[in-house]
Protein backbone atom coordinates (compact mmCIF):
# COMPACT_ATOMS: atom_id res chain seq x y z
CA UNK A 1 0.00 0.00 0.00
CA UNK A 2 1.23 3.57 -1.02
CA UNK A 3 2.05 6.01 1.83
CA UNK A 4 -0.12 9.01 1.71
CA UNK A 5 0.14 12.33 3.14
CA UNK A 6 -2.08 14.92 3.49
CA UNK A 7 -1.38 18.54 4.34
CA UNK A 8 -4.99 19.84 5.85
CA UNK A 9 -6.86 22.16 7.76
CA UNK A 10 -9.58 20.61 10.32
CA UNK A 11 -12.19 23.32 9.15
CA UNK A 12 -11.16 23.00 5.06
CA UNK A 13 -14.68 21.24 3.59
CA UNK A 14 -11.98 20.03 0.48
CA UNK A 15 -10.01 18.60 2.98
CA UNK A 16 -12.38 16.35 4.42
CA UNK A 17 -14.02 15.42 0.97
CA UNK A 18 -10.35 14.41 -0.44
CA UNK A 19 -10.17 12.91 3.17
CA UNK A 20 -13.29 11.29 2.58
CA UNK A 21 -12.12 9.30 -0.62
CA UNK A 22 -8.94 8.16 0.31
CA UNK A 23 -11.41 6.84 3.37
CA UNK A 24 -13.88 5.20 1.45
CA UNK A 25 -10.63 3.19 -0.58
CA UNK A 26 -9.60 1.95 2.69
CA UNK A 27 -6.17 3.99 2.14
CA UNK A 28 -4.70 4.79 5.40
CA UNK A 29 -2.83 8.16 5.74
CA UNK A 30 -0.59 10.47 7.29
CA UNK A 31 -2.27 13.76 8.40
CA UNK A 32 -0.46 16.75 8.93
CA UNK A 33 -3.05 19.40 10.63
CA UNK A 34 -1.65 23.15 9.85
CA UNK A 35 -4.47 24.93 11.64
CA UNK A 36 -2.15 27.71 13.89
CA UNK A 37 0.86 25.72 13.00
CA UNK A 38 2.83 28.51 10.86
CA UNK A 39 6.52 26.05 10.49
CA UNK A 40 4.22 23.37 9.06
CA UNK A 41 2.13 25.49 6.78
CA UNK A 42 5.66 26.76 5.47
CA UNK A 43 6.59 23.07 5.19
CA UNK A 44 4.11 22.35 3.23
CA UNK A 45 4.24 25.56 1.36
CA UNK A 46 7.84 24.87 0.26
CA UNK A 47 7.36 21.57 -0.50
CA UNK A 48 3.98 22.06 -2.95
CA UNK A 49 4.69 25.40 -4.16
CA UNK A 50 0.90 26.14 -2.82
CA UNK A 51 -0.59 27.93 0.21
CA UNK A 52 -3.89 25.76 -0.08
CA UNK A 53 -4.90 23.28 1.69
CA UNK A 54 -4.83 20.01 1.71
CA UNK A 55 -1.82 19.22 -0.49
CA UNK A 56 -2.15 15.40 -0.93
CA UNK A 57 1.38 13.29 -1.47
CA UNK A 58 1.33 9.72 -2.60
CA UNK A 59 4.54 8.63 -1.81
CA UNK A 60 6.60 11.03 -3.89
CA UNK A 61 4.34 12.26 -5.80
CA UNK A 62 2.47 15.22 -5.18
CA UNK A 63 -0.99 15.10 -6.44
CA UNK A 64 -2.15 18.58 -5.22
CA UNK A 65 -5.52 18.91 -4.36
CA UNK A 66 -9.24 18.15 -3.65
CA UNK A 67 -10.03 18.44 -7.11
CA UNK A 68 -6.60 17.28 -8.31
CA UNK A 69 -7.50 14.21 -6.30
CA UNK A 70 -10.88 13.59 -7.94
CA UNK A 71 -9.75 14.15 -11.45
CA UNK A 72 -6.80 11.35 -10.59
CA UNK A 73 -9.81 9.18 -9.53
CA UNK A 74 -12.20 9.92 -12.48
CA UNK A 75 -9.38 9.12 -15.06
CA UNK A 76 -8.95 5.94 -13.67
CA UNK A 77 -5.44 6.42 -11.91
CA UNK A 78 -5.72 7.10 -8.38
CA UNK A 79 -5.68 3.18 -7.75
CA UNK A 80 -2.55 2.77 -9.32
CA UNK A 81 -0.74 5.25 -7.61
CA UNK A 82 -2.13 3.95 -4.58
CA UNK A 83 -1.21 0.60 -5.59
């Protein structure tokens, strides 16, 4: 199984609906929370090149987003990746 990380906010409703997917695949993940955490929002921020929340990683890969998610999973190749 891949080794997911997610970059979120506990108030973001695209956080919980990308949440929500990798959920409903049975894919456990990592959760970084960045609510009033500035060093980890700049972690994340450096390591995306986005501000937004969440910024989803599966294993290297950065898939970006809520919607970046659920375009990976309409085309058919979020289950690879997750593997």
């Amino acid at each position: 199984m891949a080794n997911v990380t997610i970059y979120s906010s506990n108030y973001c409703p695209f956080c919980m609906q990308a949440k929500h997917l990798l959920q409903q695949k049975g894919v456990q993940f990592n959760e970084i929370v960045v609510d009033g955490k500035a060093d980890l929002r700049r972690e994340m921020t450096a390591k995306a090149g986005r501000h937004t929340v969440p910024q989803i990683w599966i294993n290297d890969t950065h898939v970006g987003g809520c919607d970046d998610l659920y375009a990976l999973e309409r085309a058919g190749k979020l289950d690879p990746l997750l593997g």
